[in-house]
N, C-alpha and C. Protein backbone atom coordinates (compact mmCIF):
# COMPACT_ATOMS: atom_id res chain seq x y z
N UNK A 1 -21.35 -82.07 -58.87
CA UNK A 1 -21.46 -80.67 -59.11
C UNK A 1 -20.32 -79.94 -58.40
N UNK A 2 -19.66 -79.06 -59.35
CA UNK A 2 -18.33 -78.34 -58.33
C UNK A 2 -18.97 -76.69 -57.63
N UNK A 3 -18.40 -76.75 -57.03
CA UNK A 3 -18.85 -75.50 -56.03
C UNK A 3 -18.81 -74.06 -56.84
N UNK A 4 -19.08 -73.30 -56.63
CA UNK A 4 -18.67 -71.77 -57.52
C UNK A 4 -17.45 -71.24 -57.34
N UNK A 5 -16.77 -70.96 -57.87
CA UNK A 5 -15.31 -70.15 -57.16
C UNK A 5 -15.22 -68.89 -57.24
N UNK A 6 -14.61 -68.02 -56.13
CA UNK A 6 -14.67 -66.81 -56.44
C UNK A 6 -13.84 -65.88 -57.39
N UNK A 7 -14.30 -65.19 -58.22
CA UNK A 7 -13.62 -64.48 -59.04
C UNK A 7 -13.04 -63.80 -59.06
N UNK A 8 -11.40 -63.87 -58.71
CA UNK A 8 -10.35 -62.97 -58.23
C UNK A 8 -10.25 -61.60 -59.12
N UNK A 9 -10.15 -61.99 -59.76
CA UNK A 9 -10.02 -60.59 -61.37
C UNK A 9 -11.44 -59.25 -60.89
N UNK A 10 -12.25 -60.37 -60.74
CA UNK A 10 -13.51 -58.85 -60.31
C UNK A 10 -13.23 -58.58 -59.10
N UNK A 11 -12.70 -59.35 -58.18
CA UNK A 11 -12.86 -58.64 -56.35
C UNK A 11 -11.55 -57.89 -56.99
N UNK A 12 -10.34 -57.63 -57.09
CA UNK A 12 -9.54 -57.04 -57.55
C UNK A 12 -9.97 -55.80 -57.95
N UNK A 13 -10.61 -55.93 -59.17
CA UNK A 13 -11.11 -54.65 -60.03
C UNK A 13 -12.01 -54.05 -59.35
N UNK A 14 -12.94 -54.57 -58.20
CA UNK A 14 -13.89 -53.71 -57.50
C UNK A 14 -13.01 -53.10 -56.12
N UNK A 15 -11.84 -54.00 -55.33
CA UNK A 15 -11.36 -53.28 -54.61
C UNK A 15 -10.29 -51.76 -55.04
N UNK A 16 -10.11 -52.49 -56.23
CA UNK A 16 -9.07 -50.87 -56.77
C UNK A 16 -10.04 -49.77 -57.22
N UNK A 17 -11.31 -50.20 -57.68
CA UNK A 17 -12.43 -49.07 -57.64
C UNK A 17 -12.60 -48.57 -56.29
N UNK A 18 -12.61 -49.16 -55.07
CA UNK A 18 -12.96 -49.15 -54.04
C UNK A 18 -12.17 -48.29 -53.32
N UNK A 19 -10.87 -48.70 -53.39
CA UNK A 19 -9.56 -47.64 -53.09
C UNK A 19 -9.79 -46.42 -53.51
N UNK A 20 -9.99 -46.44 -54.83
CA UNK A 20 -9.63 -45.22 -55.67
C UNK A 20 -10.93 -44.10 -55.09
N UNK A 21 -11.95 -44.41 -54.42
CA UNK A 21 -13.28 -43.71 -54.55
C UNK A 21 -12.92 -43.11 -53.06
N UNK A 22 -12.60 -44.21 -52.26
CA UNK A 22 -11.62 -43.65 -50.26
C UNK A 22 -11.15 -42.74 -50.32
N UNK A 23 -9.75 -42.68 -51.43
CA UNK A 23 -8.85 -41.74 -51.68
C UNK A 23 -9.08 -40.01 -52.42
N UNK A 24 -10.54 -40.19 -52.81
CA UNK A 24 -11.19 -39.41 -53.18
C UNK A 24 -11.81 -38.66 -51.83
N UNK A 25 -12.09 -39.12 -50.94
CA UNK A 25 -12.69 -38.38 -49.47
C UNK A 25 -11.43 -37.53 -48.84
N UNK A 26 -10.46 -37.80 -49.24
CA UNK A 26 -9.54 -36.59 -48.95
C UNK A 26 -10.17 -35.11 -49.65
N UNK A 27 -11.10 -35.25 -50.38
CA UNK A 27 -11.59 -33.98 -51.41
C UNK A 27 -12.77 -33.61 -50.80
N UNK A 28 -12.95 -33.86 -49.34
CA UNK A 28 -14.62 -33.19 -49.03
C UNK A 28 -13.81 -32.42 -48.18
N UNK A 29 -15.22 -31.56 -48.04
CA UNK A 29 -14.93 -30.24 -47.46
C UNK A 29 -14.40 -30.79 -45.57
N UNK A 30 -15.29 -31.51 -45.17
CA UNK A 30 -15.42 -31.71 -43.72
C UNK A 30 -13.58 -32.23 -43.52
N UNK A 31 -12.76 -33.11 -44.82
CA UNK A 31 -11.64 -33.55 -44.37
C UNK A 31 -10.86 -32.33 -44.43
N UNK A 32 -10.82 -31.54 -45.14
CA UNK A 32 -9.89 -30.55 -45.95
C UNK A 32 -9.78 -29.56 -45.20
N UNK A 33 -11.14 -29.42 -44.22
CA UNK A 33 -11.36 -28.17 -43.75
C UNK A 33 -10.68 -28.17 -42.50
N UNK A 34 -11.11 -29.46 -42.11
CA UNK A 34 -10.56 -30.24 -40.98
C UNK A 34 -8.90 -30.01 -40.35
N UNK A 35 -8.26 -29.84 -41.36
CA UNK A 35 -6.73 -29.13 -40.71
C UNK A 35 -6.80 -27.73 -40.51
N UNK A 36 -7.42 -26.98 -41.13
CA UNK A 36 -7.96 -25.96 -41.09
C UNK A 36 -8.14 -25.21 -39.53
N UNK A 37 -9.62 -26.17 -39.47
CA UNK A 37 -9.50 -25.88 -38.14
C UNK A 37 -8.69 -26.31 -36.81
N UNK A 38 -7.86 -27.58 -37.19
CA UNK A 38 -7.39 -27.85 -35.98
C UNK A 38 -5.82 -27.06 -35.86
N UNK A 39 -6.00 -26.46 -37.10
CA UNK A 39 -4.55 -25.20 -37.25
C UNK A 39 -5.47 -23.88 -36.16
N UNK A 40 -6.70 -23.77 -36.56
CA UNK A 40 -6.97 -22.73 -35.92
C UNK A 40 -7.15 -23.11 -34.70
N UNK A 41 -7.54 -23.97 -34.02
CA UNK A 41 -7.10 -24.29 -32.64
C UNK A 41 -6.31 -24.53 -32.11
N UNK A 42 -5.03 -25.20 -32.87
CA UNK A 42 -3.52 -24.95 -32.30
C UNK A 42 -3.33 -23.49 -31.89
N UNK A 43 -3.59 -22.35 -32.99
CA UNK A 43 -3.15 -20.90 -33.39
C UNK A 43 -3.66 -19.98 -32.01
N UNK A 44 -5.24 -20.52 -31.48
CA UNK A 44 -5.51 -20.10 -30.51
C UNK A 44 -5.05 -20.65 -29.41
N UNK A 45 -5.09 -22.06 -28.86
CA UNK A 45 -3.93 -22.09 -28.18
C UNK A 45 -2.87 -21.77 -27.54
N UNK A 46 -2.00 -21.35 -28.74
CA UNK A 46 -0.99 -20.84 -28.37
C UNK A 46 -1.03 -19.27 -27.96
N UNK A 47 -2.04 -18.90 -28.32
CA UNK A 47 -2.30 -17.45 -28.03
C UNK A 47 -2.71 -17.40 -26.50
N UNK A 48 -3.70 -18.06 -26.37
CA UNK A 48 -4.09 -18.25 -24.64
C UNK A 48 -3.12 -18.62 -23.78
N UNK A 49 -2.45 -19.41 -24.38
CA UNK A 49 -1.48 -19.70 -23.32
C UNK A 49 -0.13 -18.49 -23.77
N UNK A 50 0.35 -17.52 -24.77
CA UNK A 50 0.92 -16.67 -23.90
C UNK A 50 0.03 -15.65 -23.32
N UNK A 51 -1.25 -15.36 -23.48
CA UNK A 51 -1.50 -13.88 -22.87
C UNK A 51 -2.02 -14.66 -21.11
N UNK A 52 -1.93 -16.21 -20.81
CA UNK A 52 -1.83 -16.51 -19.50
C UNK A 52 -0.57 -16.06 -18.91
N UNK A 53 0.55 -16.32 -19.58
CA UNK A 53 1.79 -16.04 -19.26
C UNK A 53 2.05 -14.12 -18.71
N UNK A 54 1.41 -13.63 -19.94
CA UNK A 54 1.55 -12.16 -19.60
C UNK A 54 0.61 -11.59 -18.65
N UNK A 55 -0.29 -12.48 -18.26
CA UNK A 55 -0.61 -12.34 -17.08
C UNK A 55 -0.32 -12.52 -15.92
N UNK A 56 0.69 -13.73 -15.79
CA UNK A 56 1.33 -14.00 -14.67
C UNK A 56 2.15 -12.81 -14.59
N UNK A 57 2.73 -12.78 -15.63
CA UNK A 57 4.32 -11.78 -15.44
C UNK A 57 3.40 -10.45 -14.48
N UNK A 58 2.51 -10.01 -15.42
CA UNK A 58 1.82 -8.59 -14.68
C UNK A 58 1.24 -8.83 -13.74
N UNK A 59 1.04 -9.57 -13.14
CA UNK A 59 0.71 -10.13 -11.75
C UNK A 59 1.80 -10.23 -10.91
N UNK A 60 2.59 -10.50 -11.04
CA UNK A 60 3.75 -10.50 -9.99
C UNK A 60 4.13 -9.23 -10.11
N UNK A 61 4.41 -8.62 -11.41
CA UNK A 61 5.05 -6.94 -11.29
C UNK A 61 4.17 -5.71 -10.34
N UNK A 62 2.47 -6.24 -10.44
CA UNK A 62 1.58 -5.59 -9.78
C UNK A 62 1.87 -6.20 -7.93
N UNK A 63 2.08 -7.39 -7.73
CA UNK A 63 2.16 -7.46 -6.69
C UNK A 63 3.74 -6.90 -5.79
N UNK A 64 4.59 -6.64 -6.74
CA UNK A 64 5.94 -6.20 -6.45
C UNK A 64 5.72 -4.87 -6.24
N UNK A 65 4.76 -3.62 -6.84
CA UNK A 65 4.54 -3.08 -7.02
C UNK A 65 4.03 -2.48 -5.69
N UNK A 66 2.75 -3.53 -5.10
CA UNK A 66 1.77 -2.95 -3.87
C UNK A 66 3.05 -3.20 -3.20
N UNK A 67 3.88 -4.50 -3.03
CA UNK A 67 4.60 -4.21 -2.14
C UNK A 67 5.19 -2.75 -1.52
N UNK A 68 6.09 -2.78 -2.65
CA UNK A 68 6.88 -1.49 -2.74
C UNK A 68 6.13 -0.33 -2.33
N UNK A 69 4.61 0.05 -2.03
CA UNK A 69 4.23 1.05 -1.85
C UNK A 69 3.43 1.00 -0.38
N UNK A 70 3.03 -0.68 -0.19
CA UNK A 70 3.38 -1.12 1.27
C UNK A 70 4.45 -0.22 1.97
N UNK A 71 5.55 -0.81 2.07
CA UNK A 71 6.85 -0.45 2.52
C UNK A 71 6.83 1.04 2.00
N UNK A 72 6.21 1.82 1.50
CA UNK A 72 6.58 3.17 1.36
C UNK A 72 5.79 3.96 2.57
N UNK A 73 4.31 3.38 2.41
CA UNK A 73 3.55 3.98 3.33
C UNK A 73 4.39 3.53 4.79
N UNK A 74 4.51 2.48 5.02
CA UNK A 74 5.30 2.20 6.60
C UNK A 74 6.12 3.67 6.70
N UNK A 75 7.43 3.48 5.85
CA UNK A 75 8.36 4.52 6.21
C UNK A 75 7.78 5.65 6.42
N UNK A 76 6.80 6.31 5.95
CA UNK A 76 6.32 7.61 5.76
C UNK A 76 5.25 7.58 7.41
N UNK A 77 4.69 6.77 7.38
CA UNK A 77 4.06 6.62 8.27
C UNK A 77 5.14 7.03 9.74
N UNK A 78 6.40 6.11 9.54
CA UNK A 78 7.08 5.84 11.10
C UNK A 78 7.76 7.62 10.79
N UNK A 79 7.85 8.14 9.58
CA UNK A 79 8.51 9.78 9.35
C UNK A 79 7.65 10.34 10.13
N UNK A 80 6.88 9.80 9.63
CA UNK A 80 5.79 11.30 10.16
C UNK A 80 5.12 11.27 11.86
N UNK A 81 5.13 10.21 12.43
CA UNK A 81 5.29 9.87 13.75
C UNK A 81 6.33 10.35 14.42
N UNK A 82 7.75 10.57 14.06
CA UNK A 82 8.83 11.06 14.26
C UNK A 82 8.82 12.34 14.44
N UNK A 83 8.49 13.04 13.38
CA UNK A 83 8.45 14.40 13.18
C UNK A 83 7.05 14.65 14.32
N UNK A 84 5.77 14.20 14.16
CA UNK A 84 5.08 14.54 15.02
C UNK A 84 5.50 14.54 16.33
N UNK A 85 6.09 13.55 16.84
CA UNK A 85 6.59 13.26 18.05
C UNK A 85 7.99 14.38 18.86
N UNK A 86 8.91 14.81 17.62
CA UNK A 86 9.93 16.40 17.27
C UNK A 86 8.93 17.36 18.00
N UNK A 87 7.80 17.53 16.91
CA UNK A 87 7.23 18.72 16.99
C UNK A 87 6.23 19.13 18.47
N UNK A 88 6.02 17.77 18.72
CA UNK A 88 5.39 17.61 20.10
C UNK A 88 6.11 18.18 21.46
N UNK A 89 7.86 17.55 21.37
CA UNK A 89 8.44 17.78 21.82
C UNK A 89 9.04 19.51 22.24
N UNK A 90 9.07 19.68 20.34
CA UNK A 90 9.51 21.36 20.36
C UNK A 90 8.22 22.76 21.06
N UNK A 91 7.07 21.74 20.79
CA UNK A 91 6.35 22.46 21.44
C UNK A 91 6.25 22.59 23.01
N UNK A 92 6.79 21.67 23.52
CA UNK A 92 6.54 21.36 25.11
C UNK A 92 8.15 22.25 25.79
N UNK A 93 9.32 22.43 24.68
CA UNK A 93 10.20 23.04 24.94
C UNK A 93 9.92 24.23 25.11
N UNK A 94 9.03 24.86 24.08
CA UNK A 94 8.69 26.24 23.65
C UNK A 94 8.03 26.49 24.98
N UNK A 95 6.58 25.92 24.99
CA UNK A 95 6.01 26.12 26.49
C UNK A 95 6.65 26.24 27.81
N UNK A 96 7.79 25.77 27.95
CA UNK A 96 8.58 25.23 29.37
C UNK A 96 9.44 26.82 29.50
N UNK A 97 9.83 27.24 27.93
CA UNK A 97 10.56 28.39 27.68
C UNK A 97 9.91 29.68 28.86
N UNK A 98 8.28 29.48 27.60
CA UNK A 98 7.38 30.76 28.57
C UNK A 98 7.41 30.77 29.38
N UNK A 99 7.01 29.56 30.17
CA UNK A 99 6.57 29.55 31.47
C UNK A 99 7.79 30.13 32.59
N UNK A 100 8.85 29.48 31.84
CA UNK A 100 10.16 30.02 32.80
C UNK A 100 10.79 31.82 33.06
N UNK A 101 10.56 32.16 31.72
CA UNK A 101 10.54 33.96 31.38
C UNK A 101 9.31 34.43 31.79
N UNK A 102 8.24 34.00 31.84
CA UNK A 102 7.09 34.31 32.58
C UNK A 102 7.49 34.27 34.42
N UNK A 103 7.96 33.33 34.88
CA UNK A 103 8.04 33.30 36.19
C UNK A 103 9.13 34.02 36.68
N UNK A 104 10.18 34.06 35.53
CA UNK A 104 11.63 35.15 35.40
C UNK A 104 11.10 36.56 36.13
N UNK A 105 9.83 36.96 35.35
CA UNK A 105 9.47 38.15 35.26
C UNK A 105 8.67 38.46 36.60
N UNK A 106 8.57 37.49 36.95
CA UNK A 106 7.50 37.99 38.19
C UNK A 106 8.39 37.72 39.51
């Protein structure tokens, strides 16, 4: 008795059915849609990562910023110590004035 052999002509004709039905799943929604979304997650992506960026930038301009008004208050601060310290002075001149035309007088 000889063995069965397999029938090349049908595995053939069922794998090119077989192919042809795979190549058909490119047509569902879940594949199709599928770039779709991973376009829309590239798209956001790239969006997050510049408005991180424009956050850095405004972050440093804000911190350049306090600086700068750091260093404003100092100066104004050491002005106005100055001038207080003038006016302290002009007053103790003024007083020294009286006291001297006061004692002039007597």
């Amino acid at each position: 008795m000889a063995l069965q052999q397999p029938n090349f002509a049908l595995v053939s004709t069922r794998l090119t059915e077989a192919g042809q039905e795979l190549a058909l799943c490119a047509n569902m929604p879940s594949v199709r849609e599928g770039q779709g979304i991973l376009d829309s997650i590239n798209a956001l992506t790239m969006q997050i990562q510049q408005n991180h960026r424009e956050m850095q930038q405004n972050h440093r301009e804000m911190q350049q910023n306090l600086q700068g008004m750091q260093d404003n208050i100092i100066d104004l601060t050491r002005e106005l110590r100055a001038s207080t310290q003038v006016s302290i002075e002009e007053e103790i001149r003024h007083i020294t004035q009286l006291r001297d035309e006061v004692e002039l007088r007597v």
